[in-house]
Protein backbone atom coordinates (compact mmCIF):
# COMPACT_ATOMS: atom_id res chain seq x y z
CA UNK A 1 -114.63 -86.13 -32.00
CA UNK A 2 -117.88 -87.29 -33.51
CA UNK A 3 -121.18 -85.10 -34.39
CA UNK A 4 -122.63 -85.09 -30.72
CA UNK A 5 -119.51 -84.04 -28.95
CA UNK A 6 -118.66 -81.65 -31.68
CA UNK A 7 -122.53 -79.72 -30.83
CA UNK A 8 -122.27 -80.11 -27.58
CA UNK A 9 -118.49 -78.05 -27.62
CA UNK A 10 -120.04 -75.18 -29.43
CA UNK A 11 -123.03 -75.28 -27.47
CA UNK A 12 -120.89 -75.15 -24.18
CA UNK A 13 -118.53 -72.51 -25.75
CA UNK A 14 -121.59 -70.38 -26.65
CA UNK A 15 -122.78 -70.32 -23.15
CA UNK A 16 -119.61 -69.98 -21.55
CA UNK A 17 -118.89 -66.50 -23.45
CA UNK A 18 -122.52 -65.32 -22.47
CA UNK A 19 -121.52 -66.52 -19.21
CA UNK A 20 -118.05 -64.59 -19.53
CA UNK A 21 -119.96 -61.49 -19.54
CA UNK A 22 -121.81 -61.51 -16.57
CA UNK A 23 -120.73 -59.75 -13.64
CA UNK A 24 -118.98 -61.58 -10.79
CA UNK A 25 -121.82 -61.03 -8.24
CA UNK A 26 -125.10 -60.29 -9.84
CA UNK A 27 -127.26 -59.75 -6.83
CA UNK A 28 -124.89 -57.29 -5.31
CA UNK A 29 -124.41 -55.11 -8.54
CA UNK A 30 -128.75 -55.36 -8.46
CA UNK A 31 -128.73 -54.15 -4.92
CA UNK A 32 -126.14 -51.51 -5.39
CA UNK A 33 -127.15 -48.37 -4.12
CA UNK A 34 -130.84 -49.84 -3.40
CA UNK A 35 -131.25 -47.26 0.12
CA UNK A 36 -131.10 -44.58 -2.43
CA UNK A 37 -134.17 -43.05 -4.05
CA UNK A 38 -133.14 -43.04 -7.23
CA UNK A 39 -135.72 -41.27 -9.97
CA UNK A 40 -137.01 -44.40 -11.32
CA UNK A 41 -136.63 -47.77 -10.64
CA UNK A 42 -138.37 -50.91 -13.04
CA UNK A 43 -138.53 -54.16 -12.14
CA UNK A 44 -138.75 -56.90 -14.64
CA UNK A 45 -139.40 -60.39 -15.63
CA UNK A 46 -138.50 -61.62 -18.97
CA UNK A 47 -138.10 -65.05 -20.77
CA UNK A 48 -137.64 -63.92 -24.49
CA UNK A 49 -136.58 -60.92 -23.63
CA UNK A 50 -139.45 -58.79 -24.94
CA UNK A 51 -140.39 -57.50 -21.53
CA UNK A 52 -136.57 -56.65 -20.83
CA UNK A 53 -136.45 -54.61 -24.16
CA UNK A 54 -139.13 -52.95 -23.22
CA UNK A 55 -137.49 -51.56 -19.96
CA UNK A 56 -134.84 -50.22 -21.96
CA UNK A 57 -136.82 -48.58 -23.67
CA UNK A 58 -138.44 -47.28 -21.09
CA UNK A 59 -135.94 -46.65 -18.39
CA UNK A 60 -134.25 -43.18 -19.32
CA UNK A 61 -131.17 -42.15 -18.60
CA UNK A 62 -131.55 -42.43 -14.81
CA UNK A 63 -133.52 -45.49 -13.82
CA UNK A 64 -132.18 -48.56 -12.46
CA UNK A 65 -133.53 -51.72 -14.09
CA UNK A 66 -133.71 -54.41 -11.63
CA UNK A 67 -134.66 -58.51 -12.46
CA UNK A 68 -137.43 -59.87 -10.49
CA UNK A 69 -135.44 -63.24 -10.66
CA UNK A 70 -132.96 -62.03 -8.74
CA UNK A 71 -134.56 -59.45 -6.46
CA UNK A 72 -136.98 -62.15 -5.38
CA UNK A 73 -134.26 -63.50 -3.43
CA UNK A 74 -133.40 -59.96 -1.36
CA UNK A 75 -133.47 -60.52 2.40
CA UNK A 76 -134.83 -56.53 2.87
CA UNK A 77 -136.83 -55.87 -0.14
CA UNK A 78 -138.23 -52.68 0.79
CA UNK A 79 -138.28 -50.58 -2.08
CA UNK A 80 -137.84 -46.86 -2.94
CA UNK A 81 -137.95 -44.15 -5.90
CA UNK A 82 -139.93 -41.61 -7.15
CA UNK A 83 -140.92 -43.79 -9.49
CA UNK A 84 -141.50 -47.17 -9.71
CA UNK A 85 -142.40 -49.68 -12.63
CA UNK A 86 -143.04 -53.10 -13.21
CA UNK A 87 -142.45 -55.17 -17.12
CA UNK A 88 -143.69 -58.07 -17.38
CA UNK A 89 -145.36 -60.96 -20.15
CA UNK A 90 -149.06 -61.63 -19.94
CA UNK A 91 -149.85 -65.18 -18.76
CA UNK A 92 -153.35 -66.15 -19.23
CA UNK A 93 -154.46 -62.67 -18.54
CA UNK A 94 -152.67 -62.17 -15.47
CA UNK A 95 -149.22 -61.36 -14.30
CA UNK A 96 -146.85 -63.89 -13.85
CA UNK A 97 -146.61 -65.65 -10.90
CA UNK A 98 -143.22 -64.58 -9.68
CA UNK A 99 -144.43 -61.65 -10.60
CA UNK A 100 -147.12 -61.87 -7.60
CA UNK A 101 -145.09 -63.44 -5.81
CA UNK A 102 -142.22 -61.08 -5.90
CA UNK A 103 -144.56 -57.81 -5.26
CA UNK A 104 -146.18 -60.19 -2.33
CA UNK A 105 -143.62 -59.98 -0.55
CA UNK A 106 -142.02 -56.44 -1.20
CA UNK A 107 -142.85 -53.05 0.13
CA UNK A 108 -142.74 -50.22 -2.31
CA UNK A 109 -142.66 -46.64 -1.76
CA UNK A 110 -142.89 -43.92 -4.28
CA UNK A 111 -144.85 -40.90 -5.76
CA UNK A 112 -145.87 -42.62 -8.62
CA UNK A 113 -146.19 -46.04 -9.73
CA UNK A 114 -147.05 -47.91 -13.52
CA UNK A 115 -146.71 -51.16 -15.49
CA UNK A 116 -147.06 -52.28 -18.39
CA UNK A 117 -147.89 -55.67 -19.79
CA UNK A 118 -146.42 -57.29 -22.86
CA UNK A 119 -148.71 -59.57 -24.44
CA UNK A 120 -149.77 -61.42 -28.30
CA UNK A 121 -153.36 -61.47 -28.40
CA UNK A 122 -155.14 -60.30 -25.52
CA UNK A 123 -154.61 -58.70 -21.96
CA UNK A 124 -158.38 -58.93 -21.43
CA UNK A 125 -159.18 -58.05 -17.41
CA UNK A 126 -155.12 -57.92 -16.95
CA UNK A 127 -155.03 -53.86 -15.91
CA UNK A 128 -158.15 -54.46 -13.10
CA UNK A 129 -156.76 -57.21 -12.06
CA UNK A 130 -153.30 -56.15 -11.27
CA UNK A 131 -154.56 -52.83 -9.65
CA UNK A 132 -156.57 -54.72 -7.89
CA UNK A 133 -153.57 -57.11 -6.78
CA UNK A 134 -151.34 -54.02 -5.90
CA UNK A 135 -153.55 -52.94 -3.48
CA UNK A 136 -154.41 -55.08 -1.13
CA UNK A 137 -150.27 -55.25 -1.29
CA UNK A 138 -149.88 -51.38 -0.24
CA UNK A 139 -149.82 -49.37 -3.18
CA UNK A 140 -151.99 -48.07 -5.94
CA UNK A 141 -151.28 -47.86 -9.17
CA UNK A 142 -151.05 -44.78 -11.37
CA UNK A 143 -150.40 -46.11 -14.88
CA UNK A 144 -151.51 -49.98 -16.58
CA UNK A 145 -151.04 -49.77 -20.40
CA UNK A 146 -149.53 -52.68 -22.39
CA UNK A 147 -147.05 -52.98 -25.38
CA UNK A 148 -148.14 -56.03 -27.81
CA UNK A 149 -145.29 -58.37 -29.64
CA UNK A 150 -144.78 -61.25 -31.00
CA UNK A 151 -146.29 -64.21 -28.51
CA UNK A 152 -144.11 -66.16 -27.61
CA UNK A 153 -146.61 -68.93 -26.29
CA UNK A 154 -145.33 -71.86 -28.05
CA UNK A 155 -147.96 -74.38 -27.94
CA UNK A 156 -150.07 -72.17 -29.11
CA UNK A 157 -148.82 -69.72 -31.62
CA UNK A 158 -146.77 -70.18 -34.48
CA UNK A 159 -143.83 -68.33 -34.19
CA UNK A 160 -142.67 -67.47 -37.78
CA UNK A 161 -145.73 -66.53 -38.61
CA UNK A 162 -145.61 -64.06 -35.43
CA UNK A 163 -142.28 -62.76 -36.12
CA UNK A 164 -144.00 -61.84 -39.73
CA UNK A 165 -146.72 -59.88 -37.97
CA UNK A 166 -145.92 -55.99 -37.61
CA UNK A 167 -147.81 -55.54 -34.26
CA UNK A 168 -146.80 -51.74 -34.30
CA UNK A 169 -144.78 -52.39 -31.21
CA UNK A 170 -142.04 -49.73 -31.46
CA UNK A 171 -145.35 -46.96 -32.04
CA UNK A 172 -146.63 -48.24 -28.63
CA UNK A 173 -143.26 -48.47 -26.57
CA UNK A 174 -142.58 -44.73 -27.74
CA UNK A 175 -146.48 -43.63 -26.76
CA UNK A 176 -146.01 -45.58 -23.63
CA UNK A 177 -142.53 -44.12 -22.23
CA UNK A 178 -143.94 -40.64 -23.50
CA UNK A 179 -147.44 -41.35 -20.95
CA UNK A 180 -145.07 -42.53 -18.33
CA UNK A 181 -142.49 -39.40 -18.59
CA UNK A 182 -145.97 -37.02 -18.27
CA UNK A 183 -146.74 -39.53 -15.29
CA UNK A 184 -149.91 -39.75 -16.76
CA UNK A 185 -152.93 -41.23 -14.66
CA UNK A 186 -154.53 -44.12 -16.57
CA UNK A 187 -155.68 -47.49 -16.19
CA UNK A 188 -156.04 -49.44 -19.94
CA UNK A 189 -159.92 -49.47 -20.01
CA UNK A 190 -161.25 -53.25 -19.32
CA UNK A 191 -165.00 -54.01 -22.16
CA UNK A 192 -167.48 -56.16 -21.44
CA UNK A 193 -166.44 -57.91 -24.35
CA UNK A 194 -162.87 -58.35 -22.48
CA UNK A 195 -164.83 -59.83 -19.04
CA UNK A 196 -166.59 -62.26 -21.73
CA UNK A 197 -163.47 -63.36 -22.99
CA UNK A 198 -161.40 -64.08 -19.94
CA UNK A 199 -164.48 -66.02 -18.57
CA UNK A 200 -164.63 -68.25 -21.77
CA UNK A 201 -161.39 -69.40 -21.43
CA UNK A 202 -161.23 -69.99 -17.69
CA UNK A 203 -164.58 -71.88 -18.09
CA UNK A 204 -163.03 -74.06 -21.18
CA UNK A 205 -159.19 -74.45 -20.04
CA UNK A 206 -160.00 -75.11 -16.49
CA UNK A 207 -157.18 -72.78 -15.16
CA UNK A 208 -156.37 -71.30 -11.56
CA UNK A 209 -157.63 -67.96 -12.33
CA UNK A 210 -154.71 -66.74 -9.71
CA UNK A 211 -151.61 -68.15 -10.66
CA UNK A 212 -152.61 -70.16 -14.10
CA UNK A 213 -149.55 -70.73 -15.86
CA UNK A 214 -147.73 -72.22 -12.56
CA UNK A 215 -147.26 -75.96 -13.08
CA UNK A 216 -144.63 -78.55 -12.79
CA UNK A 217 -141.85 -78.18 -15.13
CA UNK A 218 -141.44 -82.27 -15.49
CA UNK A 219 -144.99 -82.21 -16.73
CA UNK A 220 -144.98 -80.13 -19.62
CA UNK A 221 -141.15 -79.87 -20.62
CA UNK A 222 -138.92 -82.83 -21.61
CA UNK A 223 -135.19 -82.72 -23.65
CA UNK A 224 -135.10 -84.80 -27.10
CA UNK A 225 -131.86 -86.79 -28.22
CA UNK A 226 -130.55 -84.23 -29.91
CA UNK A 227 -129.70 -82.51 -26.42
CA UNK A 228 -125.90 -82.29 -26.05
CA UNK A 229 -126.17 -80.93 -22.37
CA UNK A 230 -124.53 -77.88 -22.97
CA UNK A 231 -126.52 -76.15 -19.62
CA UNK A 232 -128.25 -73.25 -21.27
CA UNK A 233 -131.48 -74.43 -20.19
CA UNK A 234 -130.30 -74.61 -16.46
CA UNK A 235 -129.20 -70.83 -17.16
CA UNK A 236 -132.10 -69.51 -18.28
CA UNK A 237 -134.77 -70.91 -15.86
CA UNK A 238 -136.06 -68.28 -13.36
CA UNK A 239 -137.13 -70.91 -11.02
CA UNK A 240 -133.43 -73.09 -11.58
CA UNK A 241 -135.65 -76.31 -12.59
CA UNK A 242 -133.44 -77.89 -14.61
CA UNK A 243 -130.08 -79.66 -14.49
CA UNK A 244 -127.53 -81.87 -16.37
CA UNK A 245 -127.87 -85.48 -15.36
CA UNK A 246 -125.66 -88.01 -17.17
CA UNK A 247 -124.99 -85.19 -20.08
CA UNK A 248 -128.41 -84.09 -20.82
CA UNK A 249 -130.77 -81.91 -19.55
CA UNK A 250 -133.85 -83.22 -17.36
CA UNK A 251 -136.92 -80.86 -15.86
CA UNK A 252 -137.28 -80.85 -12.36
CA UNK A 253 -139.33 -78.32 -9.93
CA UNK A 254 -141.61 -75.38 -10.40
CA UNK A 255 -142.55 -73.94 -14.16
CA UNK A 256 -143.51 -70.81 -15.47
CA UNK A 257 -144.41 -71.66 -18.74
CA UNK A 258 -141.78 -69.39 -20.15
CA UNK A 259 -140.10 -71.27 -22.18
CA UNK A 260 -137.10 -69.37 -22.03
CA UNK A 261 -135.46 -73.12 -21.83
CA UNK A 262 -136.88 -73.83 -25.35
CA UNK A 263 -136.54 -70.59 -26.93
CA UNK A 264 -132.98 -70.07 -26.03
CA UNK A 265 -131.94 -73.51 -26.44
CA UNK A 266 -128.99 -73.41 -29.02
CA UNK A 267 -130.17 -77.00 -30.55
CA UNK A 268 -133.94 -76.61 -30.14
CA UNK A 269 -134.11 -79.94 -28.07
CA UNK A 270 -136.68 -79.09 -25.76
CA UNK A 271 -140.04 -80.32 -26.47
CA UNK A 272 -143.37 -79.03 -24.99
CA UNK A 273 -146.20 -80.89 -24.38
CA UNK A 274 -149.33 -78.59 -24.16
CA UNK A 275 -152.40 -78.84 -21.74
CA UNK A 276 -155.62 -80.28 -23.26
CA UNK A 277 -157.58 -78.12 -25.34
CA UNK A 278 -153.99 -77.26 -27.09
CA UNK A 279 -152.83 -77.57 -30.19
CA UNK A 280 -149.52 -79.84 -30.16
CA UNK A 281 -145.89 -78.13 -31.20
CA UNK A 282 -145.69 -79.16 -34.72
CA UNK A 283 -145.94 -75.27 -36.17
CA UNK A 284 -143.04 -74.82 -34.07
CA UNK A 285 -140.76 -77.87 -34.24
CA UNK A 286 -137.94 -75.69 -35.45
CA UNK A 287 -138.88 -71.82 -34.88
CA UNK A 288 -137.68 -70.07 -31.91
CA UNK A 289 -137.54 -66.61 -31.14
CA UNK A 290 -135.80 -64.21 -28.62
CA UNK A 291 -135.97 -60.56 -29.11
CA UNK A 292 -133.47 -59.44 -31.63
CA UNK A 293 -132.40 -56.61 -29.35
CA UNK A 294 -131.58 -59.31 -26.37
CA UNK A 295 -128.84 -61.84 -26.30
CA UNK A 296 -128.89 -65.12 -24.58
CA UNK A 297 -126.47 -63.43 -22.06
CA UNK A 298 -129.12 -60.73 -21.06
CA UNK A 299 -131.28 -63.71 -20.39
CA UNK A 300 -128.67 -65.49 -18.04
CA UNK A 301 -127.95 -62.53 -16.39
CA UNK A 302 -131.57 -61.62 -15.52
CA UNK A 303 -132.80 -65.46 -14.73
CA UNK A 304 -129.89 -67.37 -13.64
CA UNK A 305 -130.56 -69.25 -10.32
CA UNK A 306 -127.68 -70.93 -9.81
CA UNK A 307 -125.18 -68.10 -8.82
């Protein structure tokens, strides 16, 4: 067996025992019991696995965390709980856009509703623009804060030298859950300074101020030789845009800018290539990071497409 194959076995075996532990039918165990109006209920998109940490840690012993990868896909997604909560990454200052797209088609009913936003360096107009979002959907939201970590943006930041960063994160996950378990009424404030901001950089990057980080994966994401098509890219992909062709892995479809492909990729083989304006990769040719309270497996079982 030479050097490739060898990889390539372990990389296989690694996601095959991640795989293992997921359940047999994920959708059904997410929709189990969904008529019932449980006390809290928090939906979630995560690509690191920062935002699904964060759920944990905010969930309590009787909330029902539910993937936005998979609900997106319920025939009847009407909604109900006391409470009900959405996690989710900042992207460009918005939420994501299965995120939007997910609550876009959804009904939601409950006594109170919050969210909060993980993010790296700014949410900027993120909390008025999601309230304002939610309600021309049918609901109004009682609670926007946000929870910042490391940023997991890779053309952009360097990721060992975010991972070195103490962002205070566990001190604003515990004053978070303890605002949400009041059911406290508050919308993070949006400055001046904050409008500036998110103006300046949808004037330089030349975004879609509604669903900016939506592209095409083939565009921006490509697998290097050192790919030994081992499939955890294909696994981790909310949108299921990539697949094995010929033994290695090639981009195809819709793109979140994630990069849960490249940060969870056992042999750090996928490359980005950043929109102008960008830096290129080289600070992070070989750092990675998923949360160290998430394994690869949590990933697959909250983004897998391909069930």
């Amino acid at each position: 067996m030479n050097r490739r194959d060898a990889l390539k076995t372990v990389c296989i075996a690694a996601g095959t025992a991640a795989l293992a532990s997921l359940p047999i039918s994920l959708v059904a165990k997410n929709r189990k019991n969904k008529e019932s109006r449980n006390k809290r209920k928090i939906f979630y998109f995560s690509a690191s696995g920062n935002s699904l940490y964060v759920s944990r840690q905010i969930a309590g012993d009787n909330a029902e965390l539910l993937s936005i990868p998979q609900e997106i896909h319920n025939e009847n997604p009407v909604y109900e709980a006391e409470e009900i909560g959405f996690v989710f990454p900042t992207y460009c200052f918005t939420a994501p856009a299965i995120v939007q797209d997910f609550i876009a088609r959804s009904t939601f009913k409950a006594d109170y509703f919050f969210a909060v936003a993980t993010f790296g360096a700014h949410t900027t107009r993120l909390p008025e623009i999601f309230s304002e979002f939610t309600k021309e959907h049918g609901f109004t939201m009682n609670y926007i804060s946000s929870v910042q970590m490391v940023d997991t943006y890779l053309p952009f930041f360097d990721q060992a030298r975010e991972m070195a960063t103490d962002k205070h994160t566990e001190e604003m996950i515990a004053k978070v859950k303890e605002s949400i378990n009041r059911r406290e009424n508050y919308i993070l404030p949006v400055t001046d300074g904050d409008k500036a901001f998110y103006e300046n950089y949808y004037r330089g990057s030349g975004r879609d101020k509604v669903k900016p980080a939506l592209t095409r994966s083939e565009k921006i994401l490509f697998s290097e030789d050192n790919c030994v098509g081992c499939g955890i890219c294909v696994s981790v992909c909310p949108h299921g845009s990539w697949k094995i062709v010929n033994g290695k892995s090639i981009a195809n479809g819709e793109c979140e800018n994630c990069f849960a492909c490249a940060q969870n990729c056992p042999q750090k083989a996928i490359s980005i290539i950043p929109t102008p304006g960008e830096p290129r990769q080289e600070a992070n040719r070989n750092a990675r990071y998923r949360n160290p309270n998430v394994t690869v497996a949590d990933i697959i079982r909250s983004n897998q497409q391909n069930q």
